[in-house]
Protein backbone atom coordinates (compact mmCIF):
# COMPACT_ATOMS: atom_id res chain seq x y z
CA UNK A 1 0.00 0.00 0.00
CA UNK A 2 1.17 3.45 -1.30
CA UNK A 3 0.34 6.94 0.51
CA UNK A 4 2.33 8.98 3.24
CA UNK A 5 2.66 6.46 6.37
CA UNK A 6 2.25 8.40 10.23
CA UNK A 7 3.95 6.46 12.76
CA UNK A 8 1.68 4.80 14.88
CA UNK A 9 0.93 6.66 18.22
CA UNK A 10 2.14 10.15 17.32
CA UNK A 11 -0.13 12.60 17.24
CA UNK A 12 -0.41 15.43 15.02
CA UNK A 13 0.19 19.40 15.54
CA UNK A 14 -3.43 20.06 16.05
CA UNK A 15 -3.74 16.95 18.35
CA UNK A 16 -1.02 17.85 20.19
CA UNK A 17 -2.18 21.27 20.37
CA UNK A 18 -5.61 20.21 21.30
CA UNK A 19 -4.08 18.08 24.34
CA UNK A 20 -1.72 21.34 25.51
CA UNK A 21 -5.72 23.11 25.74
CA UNK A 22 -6.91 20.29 27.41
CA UNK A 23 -4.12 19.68 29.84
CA UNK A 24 -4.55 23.72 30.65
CA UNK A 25 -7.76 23.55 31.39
CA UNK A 26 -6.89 20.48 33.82
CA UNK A 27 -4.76 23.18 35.51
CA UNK A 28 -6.78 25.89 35.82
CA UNK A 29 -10.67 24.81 35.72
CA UNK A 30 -11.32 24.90 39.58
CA UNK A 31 -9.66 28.57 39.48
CA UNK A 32 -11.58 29.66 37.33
CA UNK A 33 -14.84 28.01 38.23
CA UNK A 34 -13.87 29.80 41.49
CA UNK A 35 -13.82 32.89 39.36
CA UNK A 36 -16.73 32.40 37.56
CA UNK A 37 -19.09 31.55 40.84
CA UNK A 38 -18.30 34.80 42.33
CA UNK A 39 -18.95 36.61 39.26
CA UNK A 40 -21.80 35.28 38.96
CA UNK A 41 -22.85 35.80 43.05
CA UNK A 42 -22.77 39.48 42.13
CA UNK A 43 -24.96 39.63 39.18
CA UNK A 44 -27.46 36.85 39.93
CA UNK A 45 -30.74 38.74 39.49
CA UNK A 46 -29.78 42.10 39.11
CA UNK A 47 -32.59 44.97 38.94
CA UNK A 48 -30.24 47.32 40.19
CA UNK A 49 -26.42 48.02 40.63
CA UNK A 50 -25.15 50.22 42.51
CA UNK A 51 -21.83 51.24 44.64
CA UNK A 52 -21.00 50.05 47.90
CA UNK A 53 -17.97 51.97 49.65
CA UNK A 54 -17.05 50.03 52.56
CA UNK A 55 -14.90 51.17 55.73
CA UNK A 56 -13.05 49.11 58.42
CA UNK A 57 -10.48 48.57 60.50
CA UNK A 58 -7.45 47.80 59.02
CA UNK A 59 -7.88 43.67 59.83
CA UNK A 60 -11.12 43.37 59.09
CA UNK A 61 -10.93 45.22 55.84
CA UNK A 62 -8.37 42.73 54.80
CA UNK A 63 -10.66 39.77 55.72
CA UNK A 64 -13.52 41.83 53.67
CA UNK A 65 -11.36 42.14 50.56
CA UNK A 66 -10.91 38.27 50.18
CA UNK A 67 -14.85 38.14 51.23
CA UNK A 68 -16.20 40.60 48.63
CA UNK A 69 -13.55 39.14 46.46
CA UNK A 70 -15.52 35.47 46.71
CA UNK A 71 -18.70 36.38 45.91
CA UNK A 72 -19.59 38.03 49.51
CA UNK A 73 -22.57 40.63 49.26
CA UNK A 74 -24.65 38.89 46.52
CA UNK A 75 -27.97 40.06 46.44
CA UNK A 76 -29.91 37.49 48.54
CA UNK A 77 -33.24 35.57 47.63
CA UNK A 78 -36.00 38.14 46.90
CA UNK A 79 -33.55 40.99 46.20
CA UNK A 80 -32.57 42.54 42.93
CA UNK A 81 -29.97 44.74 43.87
CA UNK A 82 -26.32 44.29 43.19
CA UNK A 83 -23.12 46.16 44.68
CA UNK A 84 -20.15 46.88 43.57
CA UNK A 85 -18.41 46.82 46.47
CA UNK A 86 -15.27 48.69 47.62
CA UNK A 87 -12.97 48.25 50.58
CA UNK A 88 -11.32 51.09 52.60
CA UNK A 89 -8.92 50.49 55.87
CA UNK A 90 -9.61 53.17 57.72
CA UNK A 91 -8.80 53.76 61.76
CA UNK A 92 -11.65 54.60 64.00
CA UNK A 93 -10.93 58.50 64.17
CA UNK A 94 -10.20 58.76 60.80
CA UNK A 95 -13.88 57.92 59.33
CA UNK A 96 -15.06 61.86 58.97
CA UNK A 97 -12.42 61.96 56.19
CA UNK A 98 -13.99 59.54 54.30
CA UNK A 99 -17.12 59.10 51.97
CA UNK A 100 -18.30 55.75 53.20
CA UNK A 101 -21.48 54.48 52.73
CA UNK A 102 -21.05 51.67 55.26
CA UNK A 103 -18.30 51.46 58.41
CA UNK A 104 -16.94 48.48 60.24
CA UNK A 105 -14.72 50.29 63.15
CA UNK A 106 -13.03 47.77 66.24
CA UNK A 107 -16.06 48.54 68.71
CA UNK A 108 -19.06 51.08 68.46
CA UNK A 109 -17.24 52.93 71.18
CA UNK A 110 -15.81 54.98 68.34
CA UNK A 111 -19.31 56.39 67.59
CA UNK A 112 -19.32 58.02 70.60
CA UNK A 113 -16.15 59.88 70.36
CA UNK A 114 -16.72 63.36 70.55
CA UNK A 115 -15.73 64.48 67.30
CA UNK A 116 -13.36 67.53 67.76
CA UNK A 117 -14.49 69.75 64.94
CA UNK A 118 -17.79 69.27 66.00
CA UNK A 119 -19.88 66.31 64.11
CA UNK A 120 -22.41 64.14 65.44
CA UNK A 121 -20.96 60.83 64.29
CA UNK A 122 -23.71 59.14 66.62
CA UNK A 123 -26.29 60.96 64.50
CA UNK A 124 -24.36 60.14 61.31
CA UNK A 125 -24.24 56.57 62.09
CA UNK A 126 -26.78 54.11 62.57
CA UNK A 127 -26.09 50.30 63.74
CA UNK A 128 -27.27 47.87 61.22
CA UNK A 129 -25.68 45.10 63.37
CA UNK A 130 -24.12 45.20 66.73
CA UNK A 131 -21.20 42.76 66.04
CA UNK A 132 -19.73 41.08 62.99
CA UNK A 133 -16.80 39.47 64.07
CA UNK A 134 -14.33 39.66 67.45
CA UNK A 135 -11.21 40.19 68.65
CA UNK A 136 -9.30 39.67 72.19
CA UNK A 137 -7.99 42.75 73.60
CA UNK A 138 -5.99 42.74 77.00
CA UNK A 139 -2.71 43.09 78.42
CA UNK A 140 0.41 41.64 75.54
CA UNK A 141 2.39 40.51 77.98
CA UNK A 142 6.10 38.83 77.14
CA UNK A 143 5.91 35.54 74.87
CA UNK A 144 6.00 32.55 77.15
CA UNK A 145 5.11 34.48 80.38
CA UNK A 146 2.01 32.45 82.19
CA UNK A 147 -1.34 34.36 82.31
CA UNK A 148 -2.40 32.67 85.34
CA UNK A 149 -2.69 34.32 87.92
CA UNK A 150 -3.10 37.84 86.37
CA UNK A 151 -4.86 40.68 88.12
CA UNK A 152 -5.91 42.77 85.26
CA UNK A 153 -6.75 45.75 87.49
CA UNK A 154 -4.25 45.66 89.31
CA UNK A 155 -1.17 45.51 86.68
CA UNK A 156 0.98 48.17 85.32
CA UNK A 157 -0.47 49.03 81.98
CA UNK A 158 1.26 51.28 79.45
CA UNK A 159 -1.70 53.03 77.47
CA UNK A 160 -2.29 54.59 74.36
CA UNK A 161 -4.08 57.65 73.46
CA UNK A 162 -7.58 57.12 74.22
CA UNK A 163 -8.85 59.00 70.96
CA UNK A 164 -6.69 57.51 68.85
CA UNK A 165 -6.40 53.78 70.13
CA UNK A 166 -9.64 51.78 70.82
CA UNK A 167 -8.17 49.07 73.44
CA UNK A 168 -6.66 51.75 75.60
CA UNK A 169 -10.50 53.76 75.87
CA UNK A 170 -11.91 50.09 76.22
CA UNK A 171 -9.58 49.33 79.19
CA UNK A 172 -10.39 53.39 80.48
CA UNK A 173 -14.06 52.66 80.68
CA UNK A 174 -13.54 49.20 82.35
CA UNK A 175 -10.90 50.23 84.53
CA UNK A 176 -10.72 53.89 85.20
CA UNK A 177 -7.32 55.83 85.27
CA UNK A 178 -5.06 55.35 88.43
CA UNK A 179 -1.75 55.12 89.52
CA UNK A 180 -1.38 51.76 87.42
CA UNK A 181 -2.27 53.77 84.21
CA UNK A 182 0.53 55.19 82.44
CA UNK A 183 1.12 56.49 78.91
CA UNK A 184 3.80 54.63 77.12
CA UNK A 185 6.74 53.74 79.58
CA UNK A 186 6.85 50.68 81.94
CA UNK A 187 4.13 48.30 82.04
CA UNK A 188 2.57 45.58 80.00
CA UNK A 189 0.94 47.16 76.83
CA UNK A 190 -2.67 47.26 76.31
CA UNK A 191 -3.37 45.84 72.78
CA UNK A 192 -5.63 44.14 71.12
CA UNK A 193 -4.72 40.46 69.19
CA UNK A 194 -4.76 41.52 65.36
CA UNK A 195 -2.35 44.72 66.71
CA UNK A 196 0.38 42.03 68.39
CA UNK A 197 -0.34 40.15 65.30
CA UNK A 198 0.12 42.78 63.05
CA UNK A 199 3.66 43.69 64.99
CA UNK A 200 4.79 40.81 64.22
CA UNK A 201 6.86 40.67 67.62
CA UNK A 202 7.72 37.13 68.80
CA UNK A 203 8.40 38.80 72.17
CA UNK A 204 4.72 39.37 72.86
CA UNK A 205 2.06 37.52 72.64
CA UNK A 206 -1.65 38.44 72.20
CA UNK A 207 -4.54 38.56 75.06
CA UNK A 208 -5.67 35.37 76.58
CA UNK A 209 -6.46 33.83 78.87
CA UNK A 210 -6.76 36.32 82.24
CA UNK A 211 -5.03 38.27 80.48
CA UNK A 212 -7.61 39.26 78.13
CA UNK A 213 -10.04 41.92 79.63
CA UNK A 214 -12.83 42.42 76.77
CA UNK A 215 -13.13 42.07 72.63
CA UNK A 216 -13.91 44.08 69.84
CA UNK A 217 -16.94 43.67 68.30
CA UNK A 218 -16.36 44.92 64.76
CA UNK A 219 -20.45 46.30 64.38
CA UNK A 220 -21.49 47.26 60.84
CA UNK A 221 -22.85 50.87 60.53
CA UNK A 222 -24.28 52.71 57.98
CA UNK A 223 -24.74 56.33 56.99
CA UNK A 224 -28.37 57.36 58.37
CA UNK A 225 -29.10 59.47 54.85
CA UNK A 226 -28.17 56.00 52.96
CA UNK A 227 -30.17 55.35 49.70
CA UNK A 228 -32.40 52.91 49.95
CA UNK A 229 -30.36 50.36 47.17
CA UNK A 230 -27.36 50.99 48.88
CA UNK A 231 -29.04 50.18 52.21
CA UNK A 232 -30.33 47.05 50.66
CA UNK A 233 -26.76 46.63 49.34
CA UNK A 234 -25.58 46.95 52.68
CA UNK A 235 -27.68 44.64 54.20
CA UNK A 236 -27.36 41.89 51.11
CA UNK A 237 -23.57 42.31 52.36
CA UNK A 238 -24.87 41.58 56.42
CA UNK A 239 -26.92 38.37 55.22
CA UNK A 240 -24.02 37.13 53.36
CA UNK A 241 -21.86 36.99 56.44
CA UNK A 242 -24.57 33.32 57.60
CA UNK A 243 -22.34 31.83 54.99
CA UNK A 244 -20.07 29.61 55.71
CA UNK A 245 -17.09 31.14 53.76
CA UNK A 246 -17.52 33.72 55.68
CA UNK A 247 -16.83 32.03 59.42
CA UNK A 248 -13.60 30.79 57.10
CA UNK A 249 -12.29 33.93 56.43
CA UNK A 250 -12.58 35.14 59.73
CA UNK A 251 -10.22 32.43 61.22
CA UNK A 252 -7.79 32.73 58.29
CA UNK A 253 -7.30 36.33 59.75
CA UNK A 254 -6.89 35.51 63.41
CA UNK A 255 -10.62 36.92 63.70
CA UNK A 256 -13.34 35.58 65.70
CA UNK A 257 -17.16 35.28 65.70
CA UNK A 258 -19.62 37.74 65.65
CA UNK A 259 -20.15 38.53 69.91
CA UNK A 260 -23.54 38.82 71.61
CA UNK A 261 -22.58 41.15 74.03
CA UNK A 262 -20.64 44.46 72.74
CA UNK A 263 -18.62 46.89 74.97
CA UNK A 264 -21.06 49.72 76.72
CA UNK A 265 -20.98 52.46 73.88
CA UNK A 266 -23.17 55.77 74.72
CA UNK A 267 -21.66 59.02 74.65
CA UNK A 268 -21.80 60.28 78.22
CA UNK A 269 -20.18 56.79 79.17
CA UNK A 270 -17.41 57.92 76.37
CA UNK A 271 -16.69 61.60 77.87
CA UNK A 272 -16.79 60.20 81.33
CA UNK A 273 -13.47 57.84 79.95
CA UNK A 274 -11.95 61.22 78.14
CA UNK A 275 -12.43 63.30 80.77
CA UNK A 276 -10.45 61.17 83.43
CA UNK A 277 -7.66 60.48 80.97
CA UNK A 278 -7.34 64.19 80.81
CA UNK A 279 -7.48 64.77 83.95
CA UNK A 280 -4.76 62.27 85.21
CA UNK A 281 -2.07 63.09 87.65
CA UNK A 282 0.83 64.55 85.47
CA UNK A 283 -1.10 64.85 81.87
């Protein structure tokens, strides 16, 4: 028999480059079907889109980012409204100087701050849910060191500026200022977990144990002139956190659950906490 002879069991260009696809698509199909699900979580059913701008503490905006990123804040059954959302780490004093349709601060403590130009950020801000995640805050004492035993109002603490730092105006309002209450200097630092974390100082460890005196509470909050799709935006975003990808995201940031009981947040219990920080022996 005449005619151009292919050895048996080699394929041809096109077969070969039909097995390369194939062998690609091996590699990469659950990626992109990853892709492709939360794409699709956003626009499943969309009447309307709008924006979402997003603030929150620096750790929890990180864990939102990978959230959002996953298909977090997909409209839920029997709404039409899709976000796109946007993440912002902003500190808890710093929120005024942003345009933020919806805020995720450490603890709603930071609502109550008197706001030193003058704005009513309890009147700004209304509590769509009280907690969204937690956090330990407490005394970082030395890696190793034993937290049994530990008197947490009756240590040495080294504190923060209460306006600026959210575990040192917790630890005011639970404990008062005294001669155990310094700023900076000597004493065991009052921090919360994500901040020892976020050090990244194997010298100190994070609150446990007796050591730990309270937790943040991470509420969401949203602007009280919201739009009504970005409210529903806002709370397709709060519904999305019964997931379970979202209790996974939480402990691949060091984060914990959502808390039933948050820290005592009105403003008079806020000044009170100011006040005697101001007013301490030496200040």
């Amino acid at each position: 028999m005449t005619g151009v002879h292919r050895r048996r069991g080699r394929l041809s260009k096109e077969g070969r480059r039909l097995l390369g696809g194939l062998a690609l698509l091996a590699v990469f199909a659950p990626v992109t079907a990853y892709t492709l699900n939360a794409a699709i979580a956003h626009v499943q059913s969309c009447g309307t889109e709008v924006d979402l701008h997003v603030a929150a503490a620096p750790e929890m905006a990180a864990a939102l980012e990978d959230f959002v990123a996953a298909g977090g804040g997909a409209p839920s059954r029997g709404s039409d409204v899709c976000a796109r959302i946007t993440v912002e780490a902003v500190t808890g004093n710093a929120v005024g100087g942003t345009d933020a349709d919806v805020w995720i601060p450490e603890t709603a403590l930071w609502r109550h701050l008197p706001d030193p130009e003058g704005a009513d950020l309890t009147g700004q801000w209304e509590v769509l849910q009280e907690s969204t995640a937690s956090a330990a805050v407490g005394l970082a004492l030395p890696a190793g060191e034993s937290t049994d035993g530990v008197l947490a109002d009756e240590a040495d603490v080294a504190l923060q500026d209460p306006r600026e730092h959210a575990a040192s105006l917790m630890w005011i309002i639970l404990f008062g200022v005294d001669e155990h209450t310094r700023e900076g200097g000597d004493g065991a630092a009052v921090m919360s977990a994500p901040e020892v974390m976020a050090l990244g100082d194997l010298e100190l460890q994070p609150p446990a144990g007796a050591a730990q005196v309270g937790q943040y509470e991470y509420p969401m909050l949203a602007r009280t002139d919201l739009g009504e799709d970005e409210r529903e935006a806002a709370q397709n975003l709060l519904r999305s956190y019964k997931s379970e990808s979202y209790g996974q995201v939480l402990v691949e940031h060091a984060l914990g659950p959502a808390v039933s009981q948050s820290a005592p947040s009105t403003t008079e219990v806020v000044a009170a906490a100011l006040r005697s920080w101001d007013e301490r022996e030496g200040a």
